[in-house]
N, C-alpha and C. Protein backbone atom coordinates (compact mmCIF):
# COMPACT_ATOMS: atom_id res chain seq x y z
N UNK A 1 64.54 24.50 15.40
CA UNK A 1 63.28 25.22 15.43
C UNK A 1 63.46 26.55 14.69
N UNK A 2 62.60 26.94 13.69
CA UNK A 2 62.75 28.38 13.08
C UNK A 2 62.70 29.52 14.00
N UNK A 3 63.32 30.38 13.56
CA UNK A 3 63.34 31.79 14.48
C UNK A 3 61.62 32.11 14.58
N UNK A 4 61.77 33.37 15.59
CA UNK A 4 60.43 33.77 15.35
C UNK A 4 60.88 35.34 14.55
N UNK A 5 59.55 35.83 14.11
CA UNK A 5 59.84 36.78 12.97
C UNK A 5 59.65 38.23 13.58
N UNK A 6 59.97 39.22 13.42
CA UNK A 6 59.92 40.55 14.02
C UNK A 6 58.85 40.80 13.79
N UNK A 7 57.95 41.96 14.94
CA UNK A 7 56.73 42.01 14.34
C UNK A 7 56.52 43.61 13.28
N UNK A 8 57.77 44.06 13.56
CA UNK A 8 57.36 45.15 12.84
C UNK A 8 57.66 44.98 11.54
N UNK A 9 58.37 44.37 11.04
CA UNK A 9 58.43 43.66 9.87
C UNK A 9 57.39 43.00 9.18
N UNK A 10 56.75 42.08 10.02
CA UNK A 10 55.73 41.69 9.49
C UNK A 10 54.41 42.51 9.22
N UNK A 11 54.30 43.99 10.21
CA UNK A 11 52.96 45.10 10.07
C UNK A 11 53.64 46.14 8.66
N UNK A 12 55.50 46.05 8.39
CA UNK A 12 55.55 46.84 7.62
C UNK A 12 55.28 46.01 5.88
N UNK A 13 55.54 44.98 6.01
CA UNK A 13 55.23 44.08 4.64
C UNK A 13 53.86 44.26 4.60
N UNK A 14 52.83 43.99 5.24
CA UNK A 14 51.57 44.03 5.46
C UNK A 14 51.37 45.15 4.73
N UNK A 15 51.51 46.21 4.99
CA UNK A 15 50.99 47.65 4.43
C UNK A 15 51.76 47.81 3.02
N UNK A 16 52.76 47.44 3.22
CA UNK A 16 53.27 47.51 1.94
C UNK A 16 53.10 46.87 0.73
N UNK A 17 52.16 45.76 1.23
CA UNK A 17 51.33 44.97 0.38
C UNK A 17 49.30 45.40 0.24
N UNK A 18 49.11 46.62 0.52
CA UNK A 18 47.76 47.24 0.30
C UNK A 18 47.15 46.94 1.37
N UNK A 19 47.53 46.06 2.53
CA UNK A 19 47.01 46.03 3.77
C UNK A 19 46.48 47.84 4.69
N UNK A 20 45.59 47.77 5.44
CA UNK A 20 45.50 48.56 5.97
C UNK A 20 44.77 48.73 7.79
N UNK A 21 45.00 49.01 8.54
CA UNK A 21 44.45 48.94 10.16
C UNK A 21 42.79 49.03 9.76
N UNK A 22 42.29 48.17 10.45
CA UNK A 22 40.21 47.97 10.23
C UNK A 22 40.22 49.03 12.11
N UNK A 23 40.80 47.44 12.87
CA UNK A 23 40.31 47.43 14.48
C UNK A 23 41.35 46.95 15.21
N UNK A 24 40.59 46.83 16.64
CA UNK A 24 41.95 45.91 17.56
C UNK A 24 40.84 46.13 18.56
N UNK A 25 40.95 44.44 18.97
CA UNK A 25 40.45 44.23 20.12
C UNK A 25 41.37 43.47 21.35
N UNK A 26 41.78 44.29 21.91
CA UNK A 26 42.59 43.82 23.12
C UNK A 26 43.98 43.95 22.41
N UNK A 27 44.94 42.68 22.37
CA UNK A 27 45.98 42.93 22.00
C UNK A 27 45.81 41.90 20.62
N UNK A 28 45.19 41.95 19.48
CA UNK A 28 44.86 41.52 18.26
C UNK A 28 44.17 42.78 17.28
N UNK A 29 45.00 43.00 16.51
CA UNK A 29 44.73 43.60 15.44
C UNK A 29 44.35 43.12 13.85
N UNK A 30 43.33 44.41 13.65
CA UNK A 30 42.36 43.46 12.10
C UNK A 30 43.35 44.06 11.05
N UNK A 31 43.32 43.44 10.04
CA UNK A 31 44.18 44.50 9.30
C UNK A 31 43.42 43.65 7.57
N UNK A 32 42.78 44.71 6.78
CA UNK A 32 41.96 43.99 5.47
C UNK A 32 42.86 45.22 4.63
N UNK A 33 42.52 44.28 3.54
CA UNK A 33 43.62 43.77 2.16
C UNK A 33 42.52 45.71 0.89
N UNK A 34 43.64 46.16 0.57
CA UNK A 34 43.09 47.36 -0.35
C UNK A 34 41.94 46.65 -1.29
N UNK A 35 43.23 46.00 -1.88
CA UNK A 35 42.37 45.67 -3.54
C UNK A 35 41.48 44.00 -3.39
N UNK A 36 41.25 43.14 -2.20
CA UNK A 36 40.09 42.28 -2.03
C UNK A 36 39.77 42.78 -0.65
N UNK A 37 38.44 43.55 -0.45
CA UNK A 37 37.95 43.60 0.90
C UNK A 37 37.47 42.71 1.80
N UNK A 38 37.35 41.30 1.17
CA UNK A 38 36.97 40.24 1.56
C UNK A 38 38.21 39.35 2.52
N UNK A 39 39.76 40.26 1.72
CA UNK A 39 40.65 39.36 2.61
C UNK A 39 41.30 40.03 3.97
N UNK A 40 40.77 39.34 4.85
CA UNK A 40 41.32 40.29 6.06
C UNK A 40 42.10 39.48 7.20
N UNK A 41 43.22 40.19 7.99
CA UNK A 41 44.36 39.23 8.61
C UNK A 41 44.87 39.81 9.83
N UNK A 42 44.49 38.91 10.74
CA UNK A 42 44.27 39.07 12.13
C UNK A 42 46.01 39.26 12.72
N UNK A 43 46.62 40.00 13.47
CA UNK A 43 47.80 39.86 14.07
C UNK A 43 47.91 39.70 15.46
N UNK A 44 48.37 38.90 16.18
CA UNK A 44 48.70 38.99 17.37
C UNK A 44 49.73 40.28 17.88
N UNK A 45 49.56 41.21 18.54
CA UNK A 45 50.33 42.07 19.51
C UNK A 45 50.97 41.51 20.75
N UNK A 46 51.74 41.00 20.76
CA UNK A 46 51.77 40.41 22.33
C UNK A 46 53.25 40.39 22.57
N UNK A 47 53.98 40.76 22.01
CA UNK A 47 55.61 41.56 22.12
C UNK A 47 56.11 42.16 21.08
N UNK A 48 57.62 42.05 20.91
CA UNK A 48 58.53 42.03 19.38
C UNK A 48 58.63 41.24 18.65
N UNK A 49 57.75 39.65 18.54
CA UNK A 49 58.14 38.87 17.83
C UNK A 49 56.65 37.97 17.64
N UNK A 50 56.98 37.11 16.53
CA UNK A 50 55.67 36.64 16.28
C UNK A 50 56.24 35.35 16.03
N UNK A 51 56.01 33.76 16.76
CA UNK A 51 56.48 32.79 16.68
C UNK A 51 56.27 32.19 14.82
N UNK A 52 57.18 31.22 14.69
CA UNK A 52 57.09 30.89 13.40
C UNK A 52 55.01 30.16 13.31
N UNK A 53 54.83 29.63 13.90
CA UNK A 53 53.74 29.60 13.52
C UNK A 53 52.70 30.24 12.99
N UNK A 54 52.79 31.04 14.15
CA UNK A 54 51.47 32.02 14.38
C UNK A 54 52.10 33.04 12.86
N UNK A 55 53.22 33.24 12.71
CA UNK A 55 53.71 33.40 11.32
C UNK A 55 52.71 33.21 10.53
N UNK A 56 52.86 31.99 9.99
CA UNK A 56 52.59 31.02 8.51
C UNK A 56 50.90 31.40 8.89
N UNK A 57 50.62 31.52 9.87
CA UNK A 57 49.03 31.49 9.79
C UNK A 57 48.29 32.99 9.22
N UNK A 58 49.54 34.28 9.56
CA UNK A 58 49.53 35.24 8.88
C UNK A 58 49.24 35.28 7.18
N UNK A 59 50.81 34.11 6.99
CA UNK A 59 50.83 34.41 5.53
C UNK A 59 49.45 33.89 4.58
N UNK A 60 49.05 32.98 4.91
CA UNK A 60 47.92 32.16 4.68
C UNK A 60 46.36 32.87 4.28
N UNK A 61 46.23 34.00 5.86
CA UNK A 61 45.45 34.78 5.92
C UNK A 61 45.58 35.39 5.06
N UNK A 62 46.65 36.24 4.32
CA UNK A 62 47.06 36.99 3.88
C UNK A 62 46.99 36.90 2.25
N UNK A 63 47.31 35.47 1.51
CA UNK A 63 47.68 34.90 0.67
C UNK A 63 49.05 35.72 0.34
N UNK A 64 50.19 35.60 0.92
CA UNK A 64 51.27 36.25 0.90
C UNK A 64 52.29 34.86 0.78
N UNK A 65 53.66 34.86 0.12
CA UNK A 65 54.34 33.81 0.57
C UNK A 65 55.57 34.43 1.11
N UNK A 66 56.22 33.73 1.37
CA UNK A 66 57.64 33.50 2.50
C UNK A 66 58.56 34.40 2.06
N UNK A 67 58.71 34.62 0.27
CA UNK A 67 59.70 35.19 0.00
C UNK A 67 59.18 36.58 0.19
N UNK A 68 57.91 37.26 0.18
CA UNK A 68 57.92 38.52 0.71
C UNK A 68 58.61 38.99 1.51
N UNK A 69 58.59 38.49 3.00
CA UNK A 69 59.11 38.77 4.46
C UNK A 69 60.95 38.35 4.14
N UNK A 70 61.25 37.79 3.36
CA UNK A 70 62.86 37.37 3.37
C UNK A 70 64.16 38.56 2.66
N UNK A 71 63.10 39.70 2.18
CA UNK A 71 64.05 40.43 1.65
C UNK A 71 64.25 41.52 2.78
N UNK A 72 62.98 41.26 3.93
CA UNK A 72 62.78 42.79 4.61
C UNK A 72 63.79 42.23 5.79
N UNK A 73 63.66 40.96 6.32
CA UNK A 73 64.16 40.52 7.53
C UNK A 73 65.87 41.05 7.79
């Protein structure tokens, strides 16, 4: 089974890719894209880690791929 991924890793790639904080409702945060305002990517808050799934559903949101997150990990 793949690890699950750190989450601060994954909020610091995020920003470091033109991402920026919209909202947060409860423990889910909005987070939309600088340069398409149209693309925006929901995160779960719910510890230190973000299961491999709920992962990939990031990157997707995101249009980001795998090798982003592999240099920071």
């Amino acid at each position: 089974m793949p690890k699950p991924y750190p989450l601060r890793i994954v909020l610091k790639v995020l920003l470091d890719k033109g991402f920026f904080f919209v909202s947060q409702n409860g423990s889910h945060t909005k987070y939309r894209c600088h340069h398409n305002p149209n693309l925006t990517v929901i995160v779960p808050i719910h510890g230190k880690e973000i299961r491999y799934g709920t992962f990939r559903s990031i990157l997707r949101q995101a249009k980001l791929q795998l090798g982003d997150f592999e240099n920071k990990k």
